[in-house]
C-alpha atoms as a PDB file:
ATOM      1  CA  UNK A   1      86.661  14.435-243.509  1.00  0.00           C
ATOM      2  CA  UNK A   2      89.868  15.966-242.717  1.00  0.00           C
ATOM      3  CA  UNK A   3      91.453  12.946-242.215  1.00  0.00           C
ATOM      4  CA  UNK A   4      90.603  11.990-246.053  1.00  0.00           C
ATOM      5  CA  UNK A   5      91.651  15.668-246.819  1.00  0.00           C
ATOM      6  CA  UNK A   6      95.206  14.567-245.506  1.00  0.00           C
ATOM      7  CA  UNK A   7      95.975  11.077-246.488  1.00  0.00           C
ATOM      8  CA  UNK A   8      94.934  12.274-250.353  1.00  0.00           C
ATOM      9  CA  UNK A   9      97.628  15.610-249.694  1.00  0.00           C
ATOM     10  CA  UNK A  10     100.332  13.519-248.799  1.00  0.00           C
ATOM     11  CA  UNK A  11      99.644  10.545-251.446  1.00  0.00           C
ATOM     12  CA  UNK A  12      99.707  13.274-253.772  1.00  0.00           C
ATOM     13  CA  UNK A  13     102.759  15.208-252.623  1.00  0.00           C
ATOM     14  CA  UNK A  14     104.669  12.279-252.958  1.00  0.00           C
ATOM     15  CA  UNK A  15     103.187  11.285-256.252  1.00  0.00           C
ATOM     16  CA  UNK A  16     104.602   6.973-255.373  1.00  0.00           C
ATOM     17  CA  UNK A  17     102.279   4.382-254.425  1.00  0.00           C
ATOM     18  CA  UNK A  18     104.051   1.215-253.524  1.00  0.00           C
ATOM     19  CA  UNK A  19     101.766  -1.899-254.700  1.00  0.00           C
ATOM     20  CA  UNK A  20     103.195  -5.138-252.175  1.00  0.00           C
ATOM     21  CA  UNK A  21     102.240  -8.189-252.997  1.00  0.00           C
ATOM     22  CA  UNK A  22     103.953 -10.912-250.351  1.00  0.00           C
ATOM     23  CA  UNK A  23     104.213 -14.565-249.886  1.00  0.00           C
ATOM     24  CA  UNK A  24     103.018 -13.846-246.275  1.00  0.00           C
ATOM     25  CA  UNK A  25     102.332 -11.043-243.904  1.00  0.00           C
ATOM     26  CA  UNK A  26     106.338 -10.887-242.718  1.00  0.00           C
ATOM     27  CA  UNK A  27     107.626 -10.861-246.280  1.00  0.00           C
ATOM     28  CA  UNK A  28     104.807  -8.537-246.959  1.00  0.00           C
ATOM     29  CA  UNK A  29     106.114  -5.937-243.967  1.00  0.00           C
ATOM     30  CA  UNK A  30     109.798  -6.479-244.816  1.00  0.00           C
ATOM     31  CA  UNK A  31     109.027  -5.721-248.750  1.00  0.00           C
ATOM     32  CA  UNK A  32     106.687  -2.249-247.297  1.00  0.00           C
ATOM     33  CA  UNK A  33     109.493  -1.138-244.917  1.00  0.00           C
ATOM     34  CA  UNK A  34     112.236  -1.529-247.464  1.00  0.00           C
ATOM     35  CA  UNK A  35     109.620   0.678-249.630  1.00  0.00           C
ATOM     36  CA  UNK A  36     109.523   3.304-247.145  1.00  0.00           C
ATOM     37  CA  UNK A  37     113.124   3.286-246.496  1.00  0.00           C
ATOM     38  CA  UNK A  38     113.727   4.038-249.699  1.00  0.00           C
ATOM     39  CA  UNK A  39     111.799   7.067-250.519  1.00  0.00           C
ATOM     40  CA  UNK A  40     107.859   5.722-250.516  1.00  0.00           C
ATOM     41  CA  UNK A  41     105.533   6.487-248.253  1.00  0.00           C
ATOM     42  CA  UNK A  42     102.333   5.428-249.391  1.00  0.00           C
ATOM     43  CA  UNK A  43     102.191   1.677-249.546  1.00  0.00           C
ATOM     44  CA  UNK A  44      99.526  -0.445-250.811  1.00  0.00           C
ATOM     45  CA  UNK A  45      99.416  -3.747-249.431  1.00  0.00           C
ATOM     46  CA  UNK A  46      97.417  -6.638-251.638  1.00  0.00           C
ATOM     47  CA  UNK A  47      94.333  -8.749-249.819  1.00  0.00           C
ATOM     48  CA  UNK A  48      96.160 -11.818-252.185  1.00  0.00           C
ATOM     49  CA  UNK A  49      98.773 -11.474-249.715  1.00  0.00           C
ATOM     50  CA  UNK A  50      98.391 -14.066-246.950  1.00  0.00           C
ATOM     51  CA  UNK A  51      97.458 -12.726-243.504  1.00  0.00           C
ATOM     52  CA  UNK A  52      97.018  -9.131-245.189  1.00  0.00           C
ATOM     53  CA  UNK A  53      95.436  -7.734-242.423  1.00  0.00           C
ATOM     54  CA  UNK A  54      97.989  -8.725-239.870  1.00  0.00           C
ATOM     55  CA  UNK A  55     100.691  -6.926-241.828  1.00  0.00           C
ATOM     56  CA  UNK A  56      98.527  -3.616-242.708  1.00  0.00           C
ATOM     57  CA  UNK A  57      97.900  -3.899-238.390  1.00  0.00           C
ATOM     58  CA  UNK A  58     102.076  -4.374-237.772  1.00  0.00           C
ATOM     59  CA  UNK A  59     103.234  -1.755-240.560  1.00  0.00           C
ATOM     60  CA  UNK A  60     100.707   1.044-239.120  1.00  0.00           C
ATOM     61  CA  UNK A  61     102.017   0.573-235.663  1.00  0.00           C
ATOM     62  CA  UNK A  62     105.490   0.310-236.839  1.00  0.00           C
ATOM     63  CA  UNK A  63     105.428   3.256-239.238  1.00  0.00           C
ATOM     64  CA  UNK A  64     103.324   6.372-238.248  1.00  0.00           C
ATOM     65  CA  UNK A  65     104.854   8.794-240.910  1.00  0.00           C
ATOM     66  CA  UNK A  66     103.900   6.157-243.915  1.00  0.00           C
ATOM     67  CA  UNK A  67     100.547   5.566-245.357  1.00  0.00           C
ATOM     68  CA  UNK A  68      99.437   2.211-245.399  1.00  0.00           C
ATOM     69  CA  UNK A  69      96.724   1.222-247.459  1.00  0.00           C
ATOM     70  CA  UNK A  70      94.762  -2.237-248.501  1.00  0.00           C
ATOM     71  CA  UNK A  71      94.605  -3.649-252.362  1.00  0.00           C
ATOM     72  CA  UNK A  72      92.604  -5.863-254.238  1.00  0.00           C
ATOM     73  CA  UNK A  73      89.659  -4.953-251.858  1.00  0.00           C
ATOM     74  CA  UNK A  74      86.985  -6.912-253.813  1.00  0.00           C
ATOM     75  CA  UNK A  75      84.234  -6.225-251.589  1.00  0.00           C
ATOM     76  CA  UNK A  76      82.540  -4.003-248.497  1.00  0.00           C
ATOM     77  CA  UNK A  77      83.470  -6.478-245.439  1.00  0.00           C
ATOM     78  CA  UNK A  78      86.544  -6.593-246.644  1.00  0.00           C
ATOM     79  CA  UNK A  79      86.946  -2.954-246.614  1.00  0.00           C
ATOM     80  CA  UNK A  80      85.672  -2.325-243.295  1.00  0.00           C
ATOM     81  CA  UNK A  81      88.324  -4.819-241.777  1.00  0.00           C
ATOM     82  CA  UNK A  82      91.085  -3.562-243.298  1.00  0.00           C
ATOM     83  CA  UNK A  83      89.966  -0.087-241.860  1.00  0.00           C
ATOM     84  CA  UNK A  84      89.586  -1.740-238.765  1.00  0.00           C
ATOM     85  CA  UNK A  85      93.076  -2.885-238.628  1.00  0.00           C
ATOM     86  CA  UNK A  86      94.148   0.479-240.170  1.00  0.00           C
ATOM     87  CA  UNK A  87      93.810   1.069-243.689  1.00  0.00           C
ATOM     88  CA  UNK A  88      94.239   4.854-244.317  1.00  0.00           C
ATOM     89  CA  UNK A  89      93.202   4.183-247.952  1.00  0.00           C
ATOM     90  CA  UNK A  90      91.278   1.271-250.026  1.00  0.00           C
ATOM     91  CA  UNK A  91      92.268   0.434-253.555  1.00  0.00           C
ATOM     92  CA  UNK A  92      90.282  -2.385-255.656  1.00  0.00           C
ATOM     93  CA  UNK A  93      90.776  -3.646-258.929  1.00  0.00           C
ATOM     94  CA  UNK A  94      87.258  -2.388-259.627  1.00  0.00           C
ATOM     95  CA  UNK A  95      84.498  -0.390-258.602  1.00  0.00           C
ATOM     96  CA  UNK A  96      82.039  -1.038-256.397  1.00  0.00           C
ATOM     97  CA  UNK A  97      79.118   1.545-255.086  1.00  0.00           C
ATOM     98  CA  UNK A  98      79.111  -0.831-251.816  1.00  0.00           C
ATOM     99  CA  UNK A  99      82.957  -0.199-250.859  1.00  0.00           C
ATOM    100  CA  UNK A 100      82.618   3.444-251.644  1.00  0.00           C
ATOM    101  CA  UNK A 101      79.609   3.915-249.344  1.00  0.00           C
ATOM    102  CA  UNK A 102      81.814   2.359-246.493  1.00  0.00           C
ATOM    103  CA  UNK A 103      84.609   4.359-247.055  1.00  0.00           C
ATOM    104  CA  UNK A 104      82.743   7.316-247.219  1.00  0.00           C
ATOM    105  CA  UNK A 105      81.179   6.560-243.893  1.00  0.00           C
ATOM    106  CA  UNK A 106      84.934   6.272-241.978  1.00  0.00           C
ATOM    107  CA  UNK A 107      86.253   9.038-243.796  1.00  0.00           C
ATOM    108  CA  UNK A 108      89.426   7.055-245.811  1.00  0.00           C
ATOM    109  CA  UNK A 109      89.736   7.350-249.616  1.00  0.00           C
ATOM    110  CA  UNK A 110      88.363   5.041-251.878  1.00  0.00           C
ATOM    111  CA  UNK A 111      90.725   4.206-255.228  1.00  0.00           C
ATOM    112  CA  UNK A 112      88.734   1.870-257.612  1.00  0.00           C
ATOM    113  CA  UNK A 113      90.343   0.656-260.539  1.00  0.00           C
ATOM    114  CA  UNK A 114      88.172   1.856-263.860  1.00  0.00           C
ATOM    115  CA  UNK A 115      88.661   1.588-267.640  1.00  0.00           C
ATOM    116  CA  UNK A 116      85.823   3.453-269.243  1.00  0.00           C
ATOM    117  CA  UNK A 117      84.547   6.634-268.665  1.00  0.00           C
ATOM    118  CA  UNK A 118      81.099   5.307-267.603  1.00  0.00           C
ATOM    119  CA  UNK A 119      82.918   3.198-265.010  1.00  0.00           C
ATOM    120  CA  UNK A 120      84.601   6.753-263.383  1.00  0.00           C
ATOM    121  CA  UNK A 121      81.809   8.551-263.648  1.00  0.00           C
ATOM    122  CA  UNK A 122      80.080   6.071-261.560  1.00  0.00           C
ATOM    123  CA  UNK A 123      82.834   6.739-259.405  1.00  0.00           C
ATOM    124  CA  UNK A 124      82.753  10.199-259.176  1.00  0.00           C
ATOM    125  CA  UNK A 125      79.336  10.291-258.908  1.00  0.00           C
ATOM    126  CA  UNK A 126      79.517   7.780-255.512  1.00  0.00           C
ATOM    127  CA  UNK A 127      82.413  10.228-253.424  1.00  0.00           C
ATOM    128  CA  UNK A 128      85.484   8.787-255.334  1.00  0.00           C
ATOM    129  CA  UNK A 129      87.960  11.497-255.150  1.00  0.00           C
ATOM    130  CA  UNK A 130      90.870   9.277-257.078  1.00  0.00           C
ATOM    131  CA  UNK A 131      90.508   7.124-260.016  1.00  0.00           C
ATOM    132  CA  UNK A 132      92.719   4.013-260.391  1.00  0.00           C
ATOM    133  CA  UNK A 133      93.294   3.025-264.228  1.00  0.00           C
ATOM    134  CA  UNK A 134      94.208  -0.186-264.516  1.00  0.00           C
ATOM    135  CA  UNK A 135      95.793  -1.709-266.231  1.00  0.00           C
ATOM    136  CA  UNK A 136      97.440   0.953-267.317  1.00  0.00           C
ATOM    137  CA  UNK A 137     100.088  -0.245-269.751  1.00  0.00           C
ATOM    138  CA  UNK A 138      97.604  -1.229-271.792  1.00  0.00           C
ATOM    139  CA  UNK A 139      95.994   1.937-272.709  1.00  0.00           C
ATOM    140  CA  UNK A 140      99.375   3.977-272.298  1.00  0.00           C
ATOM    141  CA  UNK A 141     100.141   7.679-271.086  1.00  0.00           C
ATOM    142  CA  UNK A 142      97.837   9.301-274.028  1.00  0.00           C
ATOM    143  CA  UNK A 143      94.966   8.087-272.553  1.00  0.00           C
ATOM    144  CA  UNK A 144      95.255  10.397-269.283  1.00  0.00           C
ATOM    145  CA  UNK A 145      94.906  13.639-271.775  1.00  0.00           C
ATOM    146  CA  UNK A 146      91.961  11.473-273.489  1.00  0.00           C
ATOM    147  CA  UNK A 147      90.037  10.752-270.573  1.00  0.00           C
ATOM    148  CA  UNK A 148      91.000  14.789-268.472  1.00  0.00           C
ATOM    149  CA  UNK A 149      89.135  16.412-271.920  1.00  0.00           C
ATOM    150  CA  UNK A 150      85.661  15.004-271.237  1.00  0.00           C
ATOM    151  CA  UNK A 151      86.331  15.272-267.333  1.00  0.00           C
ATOM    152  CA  UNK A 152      88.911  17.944-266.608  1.00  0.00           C
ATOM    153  CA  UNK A 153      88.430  17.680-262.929  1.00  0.00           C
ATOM    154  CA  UNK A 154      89.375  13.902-262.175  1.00  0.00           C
ATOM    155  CA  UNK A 155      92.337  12.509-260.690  1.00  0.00           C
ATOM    156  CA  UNK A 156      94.048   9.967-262.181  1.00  0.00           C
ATOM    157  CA  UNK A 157      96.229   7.168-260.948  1.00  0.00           C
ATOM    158  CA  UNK A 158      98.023   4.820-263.239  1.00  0.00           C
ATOM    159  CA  UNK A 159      98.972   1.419-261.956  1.00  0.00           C
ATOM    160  CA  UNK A 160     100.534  -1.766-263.719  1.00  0.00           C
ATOM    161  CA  UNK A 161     103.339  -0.684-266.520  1.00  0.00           C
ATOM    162  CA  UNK A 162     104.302   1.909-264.309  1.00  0.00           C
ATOM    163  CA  UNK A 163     108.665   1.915-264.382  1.00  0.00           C
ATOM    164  CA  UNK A 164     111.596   4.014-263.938  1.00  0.00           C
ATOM    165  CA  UNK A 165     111.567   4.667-267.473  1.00  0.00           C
ATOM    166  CA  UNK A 166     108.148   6.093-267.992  1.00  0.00           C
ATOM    167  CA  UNK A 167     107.313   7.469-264.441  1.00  0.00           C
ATOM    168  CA  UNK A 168     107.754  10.791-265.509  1.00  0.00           C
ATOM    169  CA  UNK A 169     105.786  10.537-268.088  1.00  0.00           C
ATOM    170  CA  UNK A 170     102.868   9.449-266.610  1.00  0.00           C
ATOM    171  CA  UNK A 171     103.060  12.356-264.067  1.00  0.00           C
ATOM    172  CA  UNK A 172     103.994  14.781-267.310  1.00  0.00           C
ATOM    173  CA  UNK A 173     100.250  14.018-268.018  1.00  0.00           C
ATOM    174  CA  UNK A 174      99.020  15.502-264.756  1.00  0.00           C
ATOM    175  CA  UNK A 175      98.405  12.241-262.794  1.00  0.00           C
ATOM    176  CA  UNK A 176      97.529  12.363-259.387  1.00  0.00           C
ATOM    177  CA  UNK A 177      99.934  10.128-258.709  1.00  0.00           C
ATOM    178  CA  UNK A 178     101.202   6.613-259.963  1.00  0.00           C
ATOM    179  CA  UNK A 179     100.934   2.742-258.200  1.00  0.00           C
ATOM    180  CA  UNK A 180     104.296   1.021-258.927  1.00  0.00           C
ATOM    181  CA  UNK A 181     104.157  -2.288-258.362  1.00  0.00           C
ATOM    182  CA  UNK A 182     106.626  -5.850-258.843  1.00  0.00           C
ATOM    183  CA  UNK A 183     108.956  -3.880-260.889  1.00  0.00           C
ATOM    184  CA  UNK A 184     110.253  -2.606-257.185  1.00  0.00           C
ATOM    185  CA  UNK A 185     111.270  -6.046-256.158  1.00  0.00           C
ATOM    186  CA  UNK A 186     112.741  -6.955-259.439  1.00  0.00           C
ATOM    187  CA  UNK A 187     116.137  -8.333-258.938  1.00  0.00           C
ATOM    188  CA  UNK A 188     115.101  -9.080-255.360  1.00  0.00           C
ATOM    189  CA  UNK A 189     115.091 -12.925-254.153  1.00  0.00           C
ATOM    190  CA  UNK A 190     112.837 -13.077-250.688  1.00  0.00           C
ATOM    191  CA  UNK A 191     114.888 -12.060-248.324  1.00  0.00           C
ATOM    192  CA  UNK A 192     117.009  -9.567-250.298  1.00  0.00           C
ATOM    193  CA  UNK A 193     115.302  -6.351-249.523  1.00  0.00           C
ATOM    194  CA  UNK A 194     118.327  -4.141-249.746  1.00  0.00           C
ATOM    195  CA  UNK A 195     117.245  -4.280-253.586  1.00  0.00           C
ATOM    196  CA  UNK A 196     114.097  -3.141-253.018  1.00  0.00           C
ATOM    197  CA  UNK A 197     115.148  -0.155-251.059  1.00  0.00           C
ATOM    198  CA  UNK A 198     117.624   0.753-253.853  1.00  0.00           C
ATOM    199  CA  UNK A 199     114.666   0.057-256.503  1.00  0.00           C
ATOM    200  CA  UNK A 200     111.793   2.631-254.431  1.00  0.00           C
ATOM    201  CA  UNK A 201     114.978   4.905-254.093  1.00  0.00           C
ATOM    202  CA  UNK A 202     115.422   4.894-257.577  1.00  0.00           C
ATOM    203  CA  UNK A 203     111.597   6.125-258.070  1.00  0.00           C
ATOM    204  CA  UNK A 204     111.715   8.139-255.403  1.00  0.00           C
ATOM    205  CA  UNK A 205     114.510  10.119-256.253  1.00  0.00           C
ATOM    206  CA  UNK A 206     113.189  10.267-260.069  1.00  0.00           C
ATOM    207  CA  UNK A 207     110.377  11.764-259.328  1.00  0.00           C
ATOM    208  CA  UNK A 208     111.432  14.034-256.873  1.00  0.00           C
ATOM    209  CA  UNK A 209     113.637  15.885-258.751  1.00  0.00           C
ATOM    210  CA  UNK A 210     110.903  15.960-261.858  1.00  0.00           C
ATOM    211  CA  UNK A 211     107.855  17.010-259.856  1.00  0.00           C
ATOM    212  CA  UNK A 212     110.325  19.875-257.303  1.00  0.00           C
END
């Protein structure tokens, strides 16, 4: 369990959680890398990515000091593999009892995406030691305080409407930490991935100096 115990530290030290979506495995490593370049070291890479597992294998290799995770997990084969090939973490859009019991068994964190209390404490009550709300812009940064008064002890993290402008906002609500997502390649054609460096940079720096 101590390798859970870790991978959840450093997530949370660094508060960023880099959501990649790319049009294939290369773009996918090129858009990570520029990520961690810039400041993020936790980097979620999505299963609607072509050849996911193939760039979750190359970036783990390539970057020992980063967490890489897999996204958009939608069920348990699908999270074994992408331990397999090196996952430290596993994020879905929802949750499932089956994922978490797999998880659980390899000792790497399991972030489902919930929207209800019922949903989370389903969660909680399964191992989940993180909570993914999504989609978060649509309940906005209130709805951490809402949710942390019926169930003080959960950890929260936001993803989708997550940007530069609000980031600190989110965290201001005692987040665990926050998934940005395709605002960091905003601005950035494929193949420009200077601007996403400068974009995770951006975050990176922001929060940073808020949460230091």
């Amino acid at each position: 369990m101590l390798k859970k115990y870790q991978t959840l530290t450093q997530m949370h030290q660094d508060r960023l959680v880099a959501v990649v979506r790319g049009s294939d495995a290369e773009d996918a490593v090129n858009i990570s890398e520029a990520c961690i370049r810039g400041g993020i070291r936790s980097i979620e890479v999505a299963f609607t990515t072509p050849n996911c597992l193939e760039a979750i294998r190359k970036l783990t290799e390539q970057n020992p000091n980063a967490l890489i995770g897999a996204g958009t997990v939608l069920d348990q084969e699908t999270a074994r593999l992408s331990i397999l090939y090196g996952a430290s973490f596993v994020v879905s859009p929802s949750f499932s009892k089956a994922i978490s019991e797999v998880c659980n068994l390899y000792s790497v964190p399991y972030l489902p995406g919930c929207f209800t209390v019922t949903e989370m404490v389903e969660a909680l009550k399964s191992g989940v030691d993180v909570v993914k709300v999504f989609p978060a812009s649509t309940v906005g940064t209130g709805f951490i305080k809402g949710i942390k008064g019926p169930l003080p002890n959960i950890q929260l993290m936001p993803t989708g409407g997550v940007h530069l402008q609000n980031v600190t906002d989110w965290l201001d609500q005692g987040c665990f930490a926050v998934g940005v997502g395709s605002v960091l390649t905003k601005g950035a054609e494929k193949g420009n991935y200077t601007r996403v460096e400068e974009n995770a940079e951006q975050f990176a720096r922001r929060v940073s100096a808020h949460v230091h």
